[in-house]
Protein backbone atom coordinates (compact mmCIF):
# COMPACT_ATOMS: atom_id res chain seq x y z
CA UNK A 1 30.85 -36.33 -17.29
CA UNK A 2 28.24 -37.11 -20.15
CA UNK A 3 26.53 -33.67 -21.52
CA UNK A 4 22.96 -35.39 -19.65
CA UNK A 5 24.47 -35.22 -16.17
CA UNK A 6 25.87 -32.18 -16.37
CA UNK A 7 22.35 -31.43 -17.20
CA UNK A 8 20.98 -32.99 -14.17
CA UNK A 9 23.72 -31.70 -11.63
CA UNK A 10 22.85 -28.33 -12.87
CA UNK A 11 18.92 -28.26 -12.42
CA UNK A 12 19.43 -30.07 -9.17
CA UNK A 13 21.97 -27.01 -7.95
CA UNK A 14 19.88 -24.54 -9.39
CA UNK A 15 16.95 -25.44 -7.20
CA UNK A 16 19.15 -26.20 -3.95
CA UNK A 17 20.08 -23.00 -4.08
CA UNK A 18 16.75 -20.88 -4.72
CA UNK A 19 15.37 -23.35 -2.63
CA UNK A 20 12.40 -23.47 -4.66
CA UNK A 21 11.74 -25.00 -8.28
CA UNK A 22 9.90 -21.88 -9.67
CA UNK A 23 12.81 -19.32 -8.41
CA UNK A 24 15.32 -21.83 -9.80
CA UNK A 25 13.51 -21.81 -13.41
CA UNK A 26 13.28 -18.44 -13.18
CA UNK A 27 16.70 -18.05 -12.65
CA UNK A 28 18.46 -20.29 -15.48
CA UNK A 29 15.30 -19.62 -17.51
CA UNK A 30 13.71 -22.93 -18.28
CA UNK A 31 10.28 -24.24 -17.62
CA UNK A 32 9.51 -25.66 -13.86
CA UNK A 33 8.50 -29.30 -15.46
CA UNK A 34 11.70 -29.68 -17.59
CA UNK A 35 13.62 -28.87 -14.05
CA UNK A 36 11.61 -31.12 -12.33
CA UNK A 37 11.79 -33.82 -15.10
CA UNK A 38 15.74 -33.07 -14.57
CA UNK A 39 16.23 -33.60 -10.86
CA UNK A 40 13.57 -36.98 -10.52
CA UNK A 41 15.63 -38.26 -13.61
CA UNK A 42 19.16 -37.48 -11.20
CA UNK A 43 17.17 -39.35 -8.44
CA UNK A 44 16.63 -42.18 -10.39
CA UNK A 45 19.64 -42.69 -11.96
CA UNK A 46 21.20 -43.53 -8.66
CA UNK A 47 18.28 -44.46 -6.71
CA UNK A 48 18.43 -41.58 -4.08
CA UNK A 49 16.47 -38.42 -2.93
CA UNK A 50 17.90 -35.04 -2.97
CA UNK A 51 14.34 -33.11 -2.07
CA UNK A 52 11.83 -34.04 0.63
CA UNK A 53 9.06 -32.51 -0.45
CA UNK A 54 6.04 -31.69 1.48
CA UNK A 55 3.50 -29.66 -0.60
CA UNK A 56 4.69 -26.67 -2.36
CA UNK A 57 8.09 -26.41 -0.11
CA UNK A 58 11.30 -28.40 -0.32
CA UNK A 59 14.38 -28.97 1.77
CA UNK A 60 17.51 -30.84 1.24
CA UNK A 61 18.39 -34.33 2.31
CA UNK A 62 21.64 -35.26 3.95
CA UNK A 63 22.76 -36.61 0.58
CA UNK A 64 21.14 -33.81 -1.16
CA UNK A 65 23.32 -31.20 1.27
CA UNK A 66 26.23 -32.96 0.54
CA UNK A 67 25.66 -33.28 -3.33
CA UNK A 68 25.39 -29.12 -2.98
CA UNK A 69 28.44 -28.49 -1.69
CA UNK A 70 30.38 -30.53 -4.41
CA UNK A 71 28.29 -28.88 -7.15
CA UNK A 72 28.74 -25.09 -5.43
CA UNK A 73 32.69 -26.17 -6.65
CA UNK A 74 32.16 -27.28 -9.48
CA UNK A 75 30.09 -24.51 -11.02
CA UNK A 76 31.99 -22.09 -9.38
CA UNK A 77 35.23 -23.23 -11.06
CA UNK A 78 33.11 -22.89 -14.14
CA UNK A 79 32.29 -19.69 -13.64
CA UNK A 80 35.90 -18.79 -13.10
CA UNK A 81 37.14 -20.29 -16.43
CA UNK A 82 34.36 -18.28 -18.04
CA UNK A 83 35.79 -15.12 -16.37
CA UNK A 84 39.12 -16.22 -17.32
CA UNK A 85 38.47 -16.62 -20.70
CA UNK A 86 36.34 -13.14 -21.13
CA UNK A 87 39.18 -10.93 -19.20
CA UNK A 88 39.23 -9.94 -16.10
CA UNK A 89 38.17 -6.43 -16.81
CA UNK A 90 34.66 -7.30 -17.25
CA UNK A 91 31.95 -5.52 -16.09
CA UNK A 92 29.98 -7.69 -13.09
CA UNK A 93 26.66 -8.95 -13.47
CA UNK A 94 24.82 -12.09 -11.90
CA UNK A 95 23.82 -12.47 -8.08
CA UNK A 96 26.57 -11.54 -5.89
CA UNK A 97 25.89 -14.03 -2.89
CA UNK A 98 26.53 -12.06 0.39
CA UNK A 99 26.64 -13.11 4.35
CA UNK A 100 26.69 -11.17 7.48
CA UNK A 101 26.55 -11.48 11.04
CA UNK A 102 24.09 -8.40 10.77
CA UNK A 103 23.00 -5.88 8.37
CA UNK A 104 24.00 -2.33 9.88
CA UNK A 105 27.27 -2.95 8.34
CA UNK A 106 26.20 -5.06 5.25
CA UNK A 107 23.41 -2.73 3.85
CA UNK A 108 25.30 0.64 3.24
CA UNK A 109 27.89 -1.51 1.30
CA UNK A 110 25.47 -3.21 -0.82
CA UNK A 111 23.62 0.09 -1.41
CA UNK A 112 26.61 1.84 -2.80
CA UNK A 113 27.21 -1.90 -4.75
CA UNK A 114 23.87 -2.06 -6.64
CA UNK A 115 24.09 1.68 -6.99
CA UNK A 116 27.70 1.71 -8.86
CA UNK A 117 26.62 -1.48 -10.62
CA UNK A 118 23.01 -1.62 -12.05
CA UNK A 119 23.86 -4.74 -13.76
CA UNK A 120 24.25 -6.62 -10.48
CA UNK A 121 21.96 -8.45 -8.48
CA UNK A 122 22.45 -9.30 -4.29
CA UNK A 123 20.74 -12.23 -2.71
CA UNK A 124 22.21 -11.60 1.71
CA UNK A 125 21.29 -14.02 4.26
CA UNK A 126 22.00 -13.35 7.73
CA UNK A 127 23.32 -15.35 10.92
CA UNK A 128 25.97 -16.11 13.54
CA UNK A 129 29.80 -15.75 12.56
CA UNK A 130 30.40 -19.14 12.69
CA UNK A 131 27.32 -20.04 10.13
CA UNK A 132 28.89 -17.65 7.78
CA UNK A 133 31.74 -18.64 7.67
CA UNK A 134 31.24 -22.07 7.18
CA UNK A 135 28.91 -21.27 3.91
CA UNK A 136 31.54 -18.71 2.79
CA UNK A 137 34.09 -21.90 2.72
CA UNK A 138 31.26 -24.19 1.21
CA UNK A 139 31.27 -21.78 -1.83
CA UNK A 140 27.48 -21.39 -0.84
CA UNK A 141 28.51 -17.56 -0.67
CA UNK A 142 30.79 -15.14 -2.14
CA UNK A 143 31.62 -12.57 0.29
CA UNK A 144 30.86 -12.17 4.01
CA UNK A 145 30.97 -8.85 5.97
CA UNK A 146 31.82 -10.29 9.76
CA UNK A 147 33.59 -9.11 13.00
CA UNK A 148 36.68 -11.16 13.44
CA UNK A 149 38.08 -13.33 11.04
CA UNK A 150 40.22 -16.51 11.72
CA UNK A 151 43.38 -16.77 10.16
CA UNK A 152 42.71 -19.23 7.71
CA UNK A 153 44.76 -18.83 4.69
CA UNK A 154 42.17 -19.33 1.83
CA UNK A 155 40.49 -16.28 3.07
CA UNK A 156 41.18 -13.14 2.30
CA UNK A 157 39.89 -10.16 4.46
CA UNK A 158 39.92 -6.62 4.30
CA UNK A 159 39.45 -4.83 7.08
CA UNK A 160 36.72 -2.04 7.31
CA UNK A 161 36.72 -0.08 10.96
CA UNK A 162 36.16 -1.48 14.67
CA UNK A 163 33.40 -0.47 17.02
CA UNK A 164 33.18 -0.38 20.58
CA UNK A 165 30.57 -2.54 21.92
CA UNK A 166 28.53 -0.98 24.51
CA UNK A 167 26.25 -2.49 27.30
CA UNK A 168 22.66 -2.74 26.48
CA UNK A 169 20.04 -1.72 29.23
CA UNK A 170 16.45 -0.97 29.72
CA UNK A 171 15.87 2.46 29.98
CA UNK A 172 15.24 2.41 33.91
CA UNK A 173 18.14 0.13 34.47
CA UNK A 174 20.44 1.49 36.95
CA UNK A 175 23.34 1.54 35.50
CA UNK A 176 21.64 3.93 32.75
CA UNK A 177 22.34 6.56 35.35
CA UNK A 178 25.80 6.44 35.03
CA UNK A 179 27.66 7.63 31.67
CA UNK A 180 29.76 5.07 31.86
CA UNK A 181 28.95 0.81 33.10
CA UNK A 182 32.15 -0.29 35.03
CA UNK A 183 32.66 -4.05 33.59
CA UNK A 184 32.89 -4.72 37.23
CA UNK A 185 29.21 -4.03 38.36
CA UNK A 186 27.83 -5.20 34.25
CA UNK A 187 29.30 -8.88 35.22
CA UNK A 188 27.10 -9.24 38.93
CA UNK A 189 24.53 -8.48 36.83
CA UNK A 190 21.48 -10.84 35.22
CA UNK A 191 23.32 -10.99 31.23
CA UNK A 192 21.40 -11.74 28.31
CA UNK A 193 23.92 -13.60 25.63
CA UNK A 194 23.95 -14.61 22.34
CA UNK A 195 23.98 -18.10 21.20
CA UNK A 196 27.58 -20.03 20.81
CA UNK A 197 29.50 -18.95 17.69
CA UNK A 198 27.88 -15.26 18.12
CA UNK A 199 31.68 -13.08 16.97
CA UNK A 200 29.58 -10.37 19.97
CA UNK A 201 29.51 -12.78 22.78
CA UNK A 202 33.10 -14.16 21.65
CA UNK A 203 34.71 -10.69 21.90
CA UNK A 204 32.79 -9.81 25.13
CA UNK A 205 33.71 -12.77 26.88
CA UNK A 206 37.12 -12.80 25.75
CA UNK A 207 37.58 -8.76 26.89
CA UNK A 208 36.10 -9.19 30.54
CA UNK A 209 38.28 -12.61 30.97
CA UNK A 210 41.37 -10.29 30.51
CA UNK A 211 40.58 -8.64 33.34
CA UNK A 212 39.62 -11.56 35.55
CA UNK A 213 35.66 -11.13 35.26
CA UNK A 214 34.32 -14.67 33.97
CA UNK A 215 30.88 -13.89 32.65
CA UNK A 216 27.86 -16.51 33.06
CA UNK A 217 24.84 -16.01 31.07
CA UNK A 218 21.43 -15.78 32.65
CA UNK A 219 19.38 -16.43 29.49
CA UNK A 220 21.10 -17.41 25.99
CA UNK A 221 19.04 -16.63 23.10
CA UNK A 222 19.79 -17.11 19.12
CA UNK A 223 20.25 -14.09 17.07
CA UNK A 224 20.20 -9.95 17.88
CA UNK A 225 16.96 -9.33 17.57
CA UNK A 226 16.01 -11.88 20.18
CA UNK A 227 18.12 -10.24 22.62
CA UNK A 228 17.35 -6.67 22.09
CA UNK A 229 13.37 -8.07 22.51
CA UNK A 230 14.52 -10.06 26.11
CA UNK A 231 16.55 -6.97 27.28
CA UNK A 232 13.53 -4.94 26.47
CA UNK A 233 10.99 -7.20 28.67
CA UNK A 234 13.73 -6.91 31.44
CA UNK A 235 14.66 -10.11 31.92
CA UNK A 236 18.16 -8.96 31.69
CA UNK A 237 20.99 -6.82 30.44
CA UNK A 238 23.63 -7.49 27.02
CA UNK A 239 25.67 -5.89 24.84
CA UNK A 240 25.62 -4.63 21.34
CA UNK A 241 28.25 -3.26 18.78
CA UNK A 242 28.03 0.64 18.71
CA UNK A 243 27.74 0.41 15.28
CA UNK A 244 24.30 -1.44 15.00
CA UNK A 245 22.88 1.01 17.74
CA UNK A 246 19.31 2.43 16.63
CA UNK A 247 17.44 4.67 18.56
CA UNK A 248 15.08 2.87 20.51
CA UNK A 249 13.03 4.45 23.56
CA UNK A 250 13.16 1.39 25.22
CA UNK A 251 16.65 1.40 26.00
CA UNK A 252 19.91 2.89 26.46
CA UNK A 253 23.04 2.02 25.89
CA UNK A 254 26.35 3.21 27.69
CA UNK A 255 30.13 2.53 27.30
CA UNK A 256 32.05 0.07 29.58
CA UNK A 257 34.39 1.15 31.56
CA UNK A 258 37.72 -0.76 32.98
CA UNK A 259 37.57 -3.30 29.86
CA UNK A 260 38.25 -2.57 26.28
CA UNK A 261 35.79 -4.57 24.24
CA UNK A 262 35.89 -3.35 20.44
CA UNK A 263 34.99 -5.64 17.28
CA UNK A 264 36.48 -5.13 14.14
CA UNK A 265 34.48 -5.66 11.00
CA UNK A 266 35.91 -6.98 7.46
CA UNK A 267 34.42 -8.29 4.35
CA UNK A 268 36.11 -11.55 3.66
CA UNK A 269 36.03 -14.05 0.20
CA UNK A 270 38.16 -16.78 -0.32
CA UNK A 271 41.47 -15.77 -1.66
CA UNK A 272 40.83 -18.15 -4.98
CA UNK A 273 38.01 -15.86 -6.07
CA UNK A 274 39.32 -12.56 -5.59
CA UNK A 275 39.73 -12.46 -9.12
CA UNK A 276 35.87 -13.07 -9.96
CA UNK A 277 34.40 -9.49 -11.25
CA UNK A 278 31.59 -9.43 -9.01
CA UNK A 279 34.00 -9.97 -6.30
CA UNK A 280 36.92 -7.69 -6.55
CA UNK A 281 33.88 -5.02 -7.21
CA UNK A 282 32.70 -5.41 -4.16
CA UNK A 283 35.86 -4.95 -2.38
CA UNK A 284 36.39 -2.22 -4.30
CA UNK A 285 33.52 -0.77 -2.70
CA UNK A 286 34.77 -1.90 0.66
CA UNK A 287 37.81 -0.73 0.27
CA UNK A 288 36.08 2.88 -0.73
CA UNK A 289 34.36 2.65 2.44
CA UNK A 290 36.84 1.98 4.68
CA UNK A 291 39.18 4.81 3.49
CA UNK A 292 36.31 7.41 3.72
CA UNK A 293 35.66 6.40 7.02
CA UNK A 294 39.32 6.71 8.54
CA UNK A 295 39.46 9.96 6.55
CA UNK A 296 36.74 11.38 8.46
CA UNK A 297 37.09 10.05 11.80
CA UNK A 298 39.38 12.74 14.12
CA UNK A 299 42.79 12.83 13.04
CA UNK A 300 41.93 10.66 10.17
């Protein structure tokens, strides 16, 4: 690869992933016009578009998508043989790039991350399981804090606790009477689900099918706080990891009885960059975490 492409491949995956030209110079510290003069002169050179462009935002093309996941390897092998080279026992610095399938478990790790290591910066972006993991593999993240992992393995996960997941209801919902929601009476009722590839929904599902109660959603809407909003209007009930309960007067939550439903949460990386400093610290602080946790819990 000539010394001007690798020029070009690296303006064009700075800005694909700020997703803006004047975070991207910012970033790798050059002037906005030389990395626009870089990227038209990579779209030229082969006679393709990376950017649409429409005013003062940019998305990626198809090819331009595409062209980002081969450059997310290729700098991140570079990044490991600089690692390499410098010993493993460096101290981390750089943007650790970190997914979730919600914050409530995500935040308190990164806090006790960027606390421990001042030198470290974390970009997070949030969505379903399935969208995680699919950028975690694309190398357009680093780690991923999700409930249930598949065994695939080039990923490594460490497990952190499991939750119960509880039924979500509107505070004069009758089932909020009882102090327990027998699975039997939650399935006849009007259910508010999360969209396909939600790891929620999954386990939920999968729990009330072991004990022969099919569920059929009423409404299906993206993302958690979409649901707690249509629970909270009353156009149905759902369900919600215990551990991403907040006090909320609009609702109330209760356990279900006759049907186990518990998610498990783990941070996960691919098993080829464990060895990446700003990786293994943050499992490090996982692992912290997860020990303090079973240490406290009864009998822990």
């Amino acid at each position: 690869m000539s010394s001007t492409l690798a020029v070009q491949l690296r303006a064009f995956h700075a800005v694909a992933a700020e997703g803006s030209f004047t975070k991207a110079a910012r970033a790798i510290g050059v002037s906005q016009s030389t990395l626009s003069i870089e990227v038209k002169a990579l779209e030229q050179r082969y006679g393709v578009q990376l950017f649409r462009r429409s005013g003062r935002s940019i998305e990626l093309t198809l090819l331009g998508a595409e062209l980002m996941t081969c450059t997310n390897r290729v700098f991140a092998a570079q990044d490991e043989a600089v690692e390499l080279l410098q010993g493993t026992s460096r101290v981390p610095t750089g943007t650790l790039r970190l997914g979730a399938d919600g914050p409530f478990h995500a935040m308190p790790l990164i806090a006790a991350f960027t606390a421990r290591h001042d030198g470290a910066r974390v970009r997070m972006t949030v969505g379903n399981a399935q969208r995680v993991l699919a950028d975690l593999v694309d190398i357009r993240l680093d780690v991923a804090v999700l409930a249930r992992v598949p065994g695939d393995p080039q990923l490594h996960a460490l497990p952190l606790w499991h939750d119960p997941v509880h039924v979500l209801l509107p505070r004069g919902h009758a089932l909020a009477r009882m102090r327990v929601a027998p699975a039997h009476l939650i399935a006849r009722e009007r259910l508010v689900m999360r969209e396909a590839g939600s790891m929620t929904r999954e386990t939920v599902e999968r729990a009330f099918a072991a004990v022969d109660l099919p569920l059929t959603p009423w409404m299906e809407v993206e993302g958690r706080e979409a649901s707690r909003e249509a629970i909270a209007a009353g156009l149905g009930i759902g369900f919600m990891s215990a551990g991403e309960l907040t006090p909320d007067p609009r609702f109330v939550s209760r356990p279900i009885g006759g049907c186990r439903v518990e998610m498990d949460e783990y941070v996960v990386c691919l098993r080829e960059r464990q060895r990446l400093a700003i990786v293994r610290a943050f499992l490090d602080i996982a692992a912290e975490a997860s020990r303090a946790r079973r240490e406290a819990a009864p009998g822990g």
